[in-house]
Each structure stands twice: as C-alpha cells, then as structure tokens.
PDB file of N, CA and C in Angstrom:
ATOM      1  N   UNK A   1      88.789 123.863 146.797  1.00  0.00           N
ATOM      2  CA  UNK A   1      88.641 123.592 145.392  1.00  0.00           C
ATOM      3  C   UNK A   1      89.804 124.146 144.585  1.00  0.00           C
ATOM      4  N   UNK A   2      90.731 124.924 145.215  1.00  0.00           N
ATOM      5  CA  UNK A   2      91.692 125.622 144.616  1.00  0.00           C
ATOM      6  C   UNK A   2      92.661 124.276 144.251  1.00  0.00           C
ATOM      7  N   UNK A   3      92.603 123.689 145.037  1.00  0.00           N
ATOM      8  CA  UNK A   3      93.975 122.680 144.741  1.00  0.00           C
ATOM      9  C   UNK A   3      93.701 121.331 143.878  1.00  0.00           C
ATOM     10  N   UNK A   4      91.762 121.071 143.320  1.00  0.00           N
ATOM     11  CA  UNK A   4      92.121 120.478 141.989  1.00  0.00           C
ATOM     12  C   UNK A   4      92.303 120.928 140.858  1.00  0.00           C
ATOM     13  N   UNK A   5      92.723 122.509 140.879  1.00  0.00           N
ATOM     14  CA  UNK A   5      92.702 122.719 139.145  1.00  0.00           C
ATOM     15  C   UNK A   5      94.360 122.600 138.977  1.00  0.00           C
ATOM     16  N   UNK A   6      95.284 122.594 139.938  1.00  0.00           N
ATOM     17  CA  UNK A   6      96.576 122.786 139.192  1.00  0.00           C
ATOM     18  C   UNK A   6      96.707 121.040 138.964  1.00  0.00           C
ATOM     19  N   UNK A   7      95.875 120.289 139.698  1.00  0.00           N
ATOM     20  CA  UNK A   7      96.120 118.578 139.918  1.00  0.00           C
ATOM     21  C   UNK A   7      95.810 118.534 138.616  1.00  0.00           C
ATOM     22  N   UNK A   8      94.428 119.032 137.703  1.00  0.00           N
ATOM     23  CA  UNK A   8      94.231 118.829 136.742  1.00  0.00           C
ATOM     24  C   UNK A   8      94.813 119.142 135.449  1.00  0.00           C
ATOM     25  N   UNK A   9      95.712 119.644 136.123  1.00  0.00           N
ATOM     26  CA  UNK A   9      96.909 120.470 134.336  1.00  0.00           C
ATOM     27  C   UNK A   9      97.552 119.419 134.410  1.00  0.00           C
ATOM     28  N   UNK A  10      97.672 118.782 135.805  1.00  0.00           N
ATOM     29  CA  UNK A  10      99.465 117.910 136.058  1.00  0.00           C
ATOM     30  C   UNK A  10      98.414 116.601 135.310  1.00  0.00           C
ATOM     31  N   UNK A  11      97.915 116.240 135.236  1.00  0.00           N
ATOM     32  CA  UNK A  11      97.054 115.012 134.563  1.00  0.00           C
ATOM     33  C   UNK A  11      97.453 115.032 132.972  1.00  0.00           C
ATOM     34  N   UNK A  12      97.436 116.395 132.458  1.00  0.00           N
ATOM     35  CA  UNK A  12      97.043 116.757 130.727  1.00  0.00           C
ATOM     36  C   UNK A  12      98.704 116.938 130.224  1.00  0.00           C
ATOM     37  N   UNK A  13      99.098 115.685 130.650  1.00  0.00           N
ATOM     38  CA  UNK A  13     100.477 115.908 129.892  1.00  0.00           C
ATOM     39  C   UNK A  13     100.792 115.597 128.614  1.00  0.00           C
ATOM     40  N   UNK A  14     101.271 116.463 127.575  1.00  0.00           N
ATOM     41  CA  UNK A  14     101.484 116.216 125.970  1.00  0.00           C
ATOM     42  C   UNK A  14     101.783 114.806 125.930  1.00  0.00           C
ATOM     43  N   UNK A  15     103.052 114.415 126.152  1.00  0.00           N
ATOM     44  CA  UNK A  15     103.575 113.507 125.639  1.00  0.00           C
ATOM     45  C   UNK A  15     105.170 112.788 125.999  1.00  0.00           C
ATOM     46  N   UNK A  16     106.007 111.782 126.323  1.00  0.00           N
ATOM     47  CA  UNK A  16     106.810 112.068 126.657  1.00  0.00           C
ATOM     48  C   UNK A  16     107.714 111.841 125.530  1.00  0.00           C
ATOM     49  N   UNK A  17     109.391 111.949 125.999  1.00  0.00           N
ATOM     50  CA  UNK A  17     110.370 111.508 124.996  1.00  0.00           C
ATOM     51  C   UNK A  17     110.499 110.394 124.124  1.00  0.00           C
ATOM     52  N   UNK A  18     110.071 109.111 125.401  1.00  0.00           N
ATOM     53  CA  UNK A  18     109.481 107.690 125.235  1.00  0.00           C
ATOM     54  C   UNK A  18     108.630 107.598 124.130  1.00  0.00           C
ATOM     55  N   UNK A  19     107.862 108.086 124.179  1.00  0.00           N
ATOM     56  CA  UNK A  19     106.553 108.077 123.252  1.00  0.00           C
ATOM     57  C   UNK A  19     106.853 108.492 121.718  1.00  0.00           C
ATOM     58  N   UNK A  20     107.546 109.271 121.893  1.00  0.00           N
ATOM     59  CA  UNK A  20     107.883 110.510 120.568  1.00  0.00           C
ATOM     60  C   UNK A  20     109.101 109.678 120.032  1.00  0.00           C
ATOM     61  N   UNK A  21     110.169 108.391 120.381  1.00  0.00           N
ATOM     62  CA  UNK A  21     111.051 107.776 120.466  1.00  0.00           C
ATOM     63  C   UNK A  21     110.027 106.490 119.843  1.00  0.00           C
ATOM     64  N   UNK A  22     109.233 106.120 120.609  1.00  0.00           N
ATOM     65  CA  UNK A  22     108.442 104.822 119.901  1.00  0.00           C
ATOM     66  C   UNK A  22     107.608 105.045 118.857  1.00  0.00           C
ATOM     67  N   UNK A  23     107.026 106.027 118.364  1.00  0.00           N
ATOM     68  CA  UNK A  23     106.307 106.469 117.296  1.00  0.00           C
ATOM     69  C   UNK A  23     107.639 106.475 116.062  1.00  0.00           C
ATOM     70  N   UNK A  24     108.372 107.298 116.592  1.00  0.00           N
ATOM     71  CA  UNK A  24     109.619 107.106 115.644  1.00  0.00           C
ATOM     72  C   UNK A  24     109.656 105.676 115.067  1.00  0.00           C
ATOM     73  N   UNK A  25     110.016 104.947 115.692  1.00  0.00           N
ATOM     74  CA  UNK A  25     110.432 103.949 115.617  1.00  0.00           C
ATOM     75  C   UNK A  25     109.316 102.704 115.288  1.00  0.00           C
ATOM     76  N   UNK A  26     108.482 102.974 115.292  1.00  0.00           N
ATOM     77  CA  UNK A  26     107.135 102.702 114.495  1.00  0.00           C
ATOM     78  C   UNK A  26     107.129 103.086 112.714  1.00  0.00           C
ATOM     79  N   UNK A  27     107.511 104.288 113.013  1.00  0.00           N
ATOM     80  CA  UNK A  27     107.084 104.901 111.645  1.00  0.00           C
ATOM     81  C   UNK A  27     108.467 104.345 110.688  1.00  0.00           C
ATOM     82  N   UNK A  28     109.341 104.447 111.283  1.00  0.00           N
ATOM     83  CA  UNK A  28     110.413 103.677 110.221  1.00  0.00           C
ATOM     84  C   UNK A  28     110.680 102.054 109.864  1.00  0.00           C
ATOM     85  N   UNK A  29     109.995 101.526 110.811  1.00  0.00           N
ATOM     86  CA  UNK A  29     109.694 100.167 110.805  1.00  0.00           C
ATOM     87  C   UNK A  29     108.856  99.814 109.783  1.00  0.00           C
ATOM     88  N   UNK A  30     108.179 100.999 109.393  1.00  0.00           N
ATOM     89  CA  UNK A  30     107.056 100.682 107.803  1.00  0.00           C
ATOM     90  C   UNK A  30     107.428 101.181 107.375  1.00  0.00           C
ATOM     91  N   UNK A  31     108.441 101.982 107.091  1.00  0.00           N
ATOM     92  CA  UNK A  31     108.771 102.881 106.020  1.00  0.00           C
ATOM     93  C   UNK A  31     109.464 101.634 105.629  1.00  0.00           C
ATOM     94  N   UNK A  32     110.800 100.998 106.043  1.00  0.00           N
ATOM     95  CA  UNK A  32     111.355  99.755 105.551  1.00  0.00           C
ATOM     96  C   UNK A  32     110.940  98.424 104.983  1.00  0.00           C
ATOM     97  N   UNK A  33     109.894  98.518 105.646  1.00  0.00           N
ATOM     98  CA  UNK A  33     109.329  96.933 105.237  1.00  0.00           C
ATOM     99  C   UNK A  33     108.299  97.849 103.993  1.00  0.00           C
ATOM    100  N   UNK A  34     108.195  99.160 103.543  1.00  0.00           N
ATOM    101  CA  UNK A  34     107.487  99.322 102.338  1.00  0.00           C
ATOM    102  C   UNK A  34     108.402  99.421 101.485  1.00  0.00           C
ATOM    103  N   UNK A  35     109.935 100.029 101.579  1.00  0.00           N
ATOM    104  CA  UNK A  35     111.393 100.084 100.662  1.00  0.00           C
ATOM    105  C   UNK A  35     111.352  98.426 100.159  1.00  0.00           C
ATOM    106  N   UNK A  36     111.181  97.686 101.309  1.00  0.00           N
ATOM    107  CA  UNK A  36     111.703  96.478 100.750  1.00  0.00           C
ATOM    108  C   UNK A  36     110.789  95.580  99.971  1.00  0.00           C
ATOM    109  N   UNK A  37     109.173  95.661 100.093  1.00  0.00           N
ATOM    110  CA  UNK A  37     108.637  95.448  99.371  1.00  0.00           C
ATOM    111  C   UNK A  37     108.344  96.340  98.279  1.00  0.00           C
ATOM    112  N   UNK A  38     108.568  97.060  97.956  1.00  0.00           N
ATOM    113  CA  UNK A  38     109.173  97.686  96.377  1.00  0.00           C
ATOM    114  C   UNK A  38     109.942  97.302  95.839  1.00  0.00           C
ATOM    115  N   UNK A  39     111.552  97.142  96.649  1.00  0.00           N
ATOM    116  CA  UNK A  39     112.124  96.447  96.027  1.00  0.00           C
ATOM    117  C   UNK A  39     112.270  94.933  95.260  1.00  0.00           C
ATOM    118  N   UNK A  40     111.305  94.484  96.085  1.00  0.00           N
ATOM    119  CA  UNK A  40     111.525  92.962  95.599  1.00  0.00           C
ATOM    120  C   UNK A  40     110.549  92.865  94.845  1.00  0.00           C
ATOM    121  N   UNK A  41     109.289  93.569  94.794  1.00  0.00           N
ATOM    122  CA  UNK A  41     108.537  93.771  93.191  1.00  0.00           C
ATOM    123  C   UNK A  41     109.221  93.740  92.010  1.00  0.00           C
ATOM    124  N   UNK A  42     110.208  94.356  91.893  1.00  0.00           N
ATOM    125  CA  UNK A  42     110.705  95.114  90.733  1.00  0.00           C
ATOM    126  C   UNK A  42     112.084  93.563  90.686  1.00  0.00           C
ATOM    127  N   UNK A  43     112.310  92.597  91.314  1.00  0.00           N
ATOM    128  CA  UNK A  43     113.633  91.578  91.183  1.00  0.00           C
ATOM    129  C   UNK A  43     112.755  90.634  90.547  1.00  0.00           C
ATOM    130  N   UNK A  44     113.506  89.841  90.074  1.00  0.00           N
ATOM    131  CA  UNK A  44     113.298  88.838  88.918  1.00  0.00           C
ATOM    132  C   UNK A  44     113.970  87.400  90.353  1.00  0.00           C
ATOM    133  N   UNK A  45     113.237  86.746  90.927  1.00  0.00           N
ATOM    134  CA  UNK A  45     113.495  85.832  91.806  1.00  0.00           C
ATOM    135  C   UNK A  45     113.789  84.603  91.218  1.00  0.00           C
ATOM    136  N   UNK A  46     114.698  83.396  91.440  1.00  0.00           N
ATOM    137  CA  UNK A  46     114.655  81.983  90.898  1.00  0.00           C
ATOM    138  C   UNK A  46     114.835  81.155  92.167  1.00  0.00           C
ATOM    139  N   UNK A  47     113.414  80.047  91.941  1.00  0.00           N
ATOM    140  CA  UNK A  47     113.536  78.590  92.872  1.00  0.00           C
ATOM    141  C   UNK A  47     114.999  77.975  92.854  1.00  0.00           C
ATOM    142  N   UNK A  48     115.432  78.055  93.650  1.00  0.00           N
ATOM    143  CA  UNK A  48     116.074  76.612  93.855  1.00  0.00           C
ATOM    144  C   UNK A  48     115.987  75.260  94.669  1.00  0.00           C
ATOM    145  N   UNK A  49     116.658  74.246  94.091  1.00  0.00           N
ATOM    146  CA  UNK A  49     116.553  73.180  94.345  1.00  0.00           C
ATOM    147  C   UNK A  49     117.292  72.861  95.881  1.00  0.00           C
ATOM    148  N   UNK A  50     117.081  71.607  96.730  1.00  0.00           N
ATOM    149  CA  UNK A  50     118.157  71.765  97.817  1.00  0.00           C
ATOM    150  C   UNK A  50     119.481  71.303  97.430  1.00  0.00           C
ATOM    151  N   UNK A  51     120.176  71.092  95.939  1.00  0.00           N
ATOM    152  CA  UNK A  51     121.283  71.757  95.898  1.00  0.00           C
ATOM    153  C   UNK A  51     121.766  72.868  94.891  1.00  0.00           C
ATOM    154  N   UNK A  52     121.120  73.815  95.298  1.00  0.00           N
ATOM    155  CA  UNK A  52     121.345  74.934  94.722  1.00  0.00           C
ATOM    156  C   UNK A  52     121.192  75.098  93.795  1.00  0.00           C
ATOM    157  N   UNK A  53     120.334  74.404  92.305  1.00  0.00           N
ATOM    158  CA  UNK A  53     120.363  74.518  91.137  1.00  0.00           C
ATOM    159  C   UNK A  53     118.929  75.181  90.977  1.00  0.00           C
ATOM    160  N   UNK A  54     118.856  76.001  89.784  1.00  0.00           N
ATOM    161  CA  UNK A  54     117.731  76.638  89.501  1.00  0.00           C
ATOM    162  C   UNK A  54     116.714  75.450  89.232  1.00  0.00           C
ATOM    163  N   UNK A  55     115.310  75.595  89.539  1.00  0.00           N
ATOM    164  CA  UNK A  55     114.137  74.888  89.089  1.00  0.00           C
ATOM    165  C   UNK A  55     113.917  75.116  87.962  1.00  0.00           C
ATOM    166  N   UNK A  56     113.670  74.372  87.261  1.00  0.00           N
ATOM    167  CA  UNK A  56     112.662  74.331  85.647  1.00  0.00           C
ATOM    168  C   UNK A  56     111.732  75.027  85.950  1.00  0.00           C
ATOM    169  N   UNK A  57     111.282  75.500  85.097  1.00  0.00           N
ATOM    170  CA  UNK A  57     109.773  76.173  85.106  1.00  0.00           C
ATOM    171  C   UNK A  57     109.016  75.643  83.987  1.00  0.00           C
ATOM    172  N   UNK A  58     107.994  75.547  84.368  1.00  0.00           N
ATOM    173  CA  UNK A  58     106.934  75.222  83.020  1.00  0.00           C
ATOM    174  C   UNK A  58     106.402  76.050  82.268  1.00  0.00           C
ATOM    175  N   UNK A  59     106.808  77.364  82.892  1.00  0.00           N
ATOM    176  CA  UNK A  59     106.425  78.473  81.883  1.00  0.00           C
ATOM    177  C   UNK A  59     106.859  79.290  81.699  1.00  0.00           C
ATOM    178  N   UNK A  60     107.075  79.651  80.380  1.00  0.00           N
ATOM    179  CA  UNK A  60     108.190  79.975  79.306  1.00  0.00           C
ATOM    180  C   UNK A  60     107.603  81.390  79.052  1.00  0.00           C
ATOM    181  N   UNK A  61     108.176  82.662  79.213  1.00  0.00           N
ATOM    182  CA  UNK A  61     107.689  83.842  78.750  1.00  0.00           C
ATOM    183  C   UNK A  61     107.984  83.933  77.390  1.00  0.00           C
ATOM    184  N   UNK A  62     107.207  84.478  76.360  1.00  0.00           N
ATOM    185  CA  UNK A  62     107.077  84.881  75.161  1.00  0.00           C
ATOM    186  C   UNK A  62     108.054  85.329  74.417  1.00  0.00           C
ATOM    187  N   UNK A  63     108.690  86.111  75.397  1.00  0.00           N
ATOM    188  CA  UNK A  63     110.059  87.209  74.228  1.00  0.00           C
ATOM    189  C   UNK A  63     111.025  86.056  74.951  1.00  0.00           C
ATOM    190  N   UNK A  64     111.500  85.085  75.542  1.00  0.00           N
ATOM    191  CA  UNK A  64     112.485  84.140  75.952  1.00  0.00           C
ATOM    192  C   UNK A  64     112.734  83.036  74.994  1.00  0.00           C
ATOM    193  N   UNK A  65     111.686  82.904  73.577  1.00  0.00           N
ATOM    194  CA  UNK A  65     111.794  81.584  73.001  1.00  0.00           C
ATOM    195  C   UNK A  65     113.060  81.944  72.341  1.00  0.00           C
ATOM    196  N   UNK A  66     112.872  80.430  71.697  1.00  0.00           N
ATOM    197  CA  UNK A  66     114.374  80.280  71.355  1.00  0.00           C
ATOM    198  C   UNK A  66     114.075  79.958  69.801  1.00  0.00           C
ATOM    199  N   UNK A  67     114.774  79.977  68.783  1.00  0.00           N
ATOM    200  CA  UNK A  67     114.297  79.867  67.209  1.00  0.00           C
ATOM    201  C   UNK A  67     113.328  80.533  66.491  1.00  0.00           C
ATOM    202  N   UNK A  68     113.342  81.861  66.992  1.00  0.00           N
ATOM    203  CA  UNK A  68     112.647  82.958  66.246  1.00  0.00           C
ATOM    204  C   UNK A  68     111.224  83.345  66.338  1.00  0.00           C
ATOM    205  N   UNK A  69     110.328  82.368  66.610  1.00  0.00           N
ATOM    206  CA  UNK A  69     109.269  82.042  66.371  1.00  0.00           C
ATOM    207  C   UNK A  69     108.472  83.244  67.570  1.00  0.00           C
ATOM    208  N   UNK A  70     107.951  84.193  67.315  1.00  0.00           N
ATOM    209  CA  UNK A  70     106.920  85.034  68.106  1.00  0.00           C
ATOM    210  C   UNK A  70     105.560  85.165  68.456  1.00  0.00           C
ATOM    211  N   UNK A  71     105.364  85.062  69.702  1.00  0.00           N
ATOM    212  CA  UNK A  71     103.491  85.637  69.154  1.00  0.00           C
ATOM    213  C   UNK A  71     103.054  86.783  69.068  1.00  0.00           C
ATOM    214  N   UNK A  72     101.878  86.598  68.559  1.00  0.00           N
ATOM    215  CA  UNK A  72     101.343  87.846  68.259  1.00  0.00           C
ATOM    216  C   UNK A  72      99.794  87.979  68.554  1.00  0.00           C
TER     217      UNK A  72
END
C-alpha cells in the first residue's frame, strides 16, 4: 500500500505551462473583442452604397436641421 500514495500526489498536478499559456490567451482574446466593442459604440458609422457613396438616411437628427428651426 506504500506505493499508491506517492502514485497519488503524481495524479494531483497544479497545472501546466500549456494551460497557464491558453488561459492567457483566452483572457486577452476578450479583453479585445471588449476594447473593440467600446470602441465602436462611441464611432459615428455611415452605409455605403456599392460605389462608395454615403446612403441617405431617412432620419434626420434634431440638432442637424438646416434653417434654424428647433424642437423643443
């Protein structure tokens, strides 16, 4: 019986380099794709057409009119 308890330490291994290397690399893989969806929250995006021209929009933000006129 002496010779399953050291078998049983060799079983309970922490962890390897591999592991501690892919967690890494996990964890920055969302750290980026959360940078970049922040960033593109905060950008002002425009459709284009397939040749490159901006789309019309049908809707017109409030402080963008043109001839003074405001709401309120």
């Amino acid at each position: 019986m002496a010779t399953a308890e050291p078998n049983a330490l060799r079983m309970t291994k922490k962890g390897t380099p591999l592991g501690y290397f892919l967690v890494f690399v996990f964890v920055l893989f969302i750290a980026i794709l959360a940078v970049v969806y922040l960033i593109t929250r905060q950008s002002r995006p425009v459709m284009l057409d397939e040749h490159g021209k901006p789309l019309v929009s049908s809707y017109q933000c409030p402080g963008d009119q043109v001839g003074g006129a405001t709401f309120t």
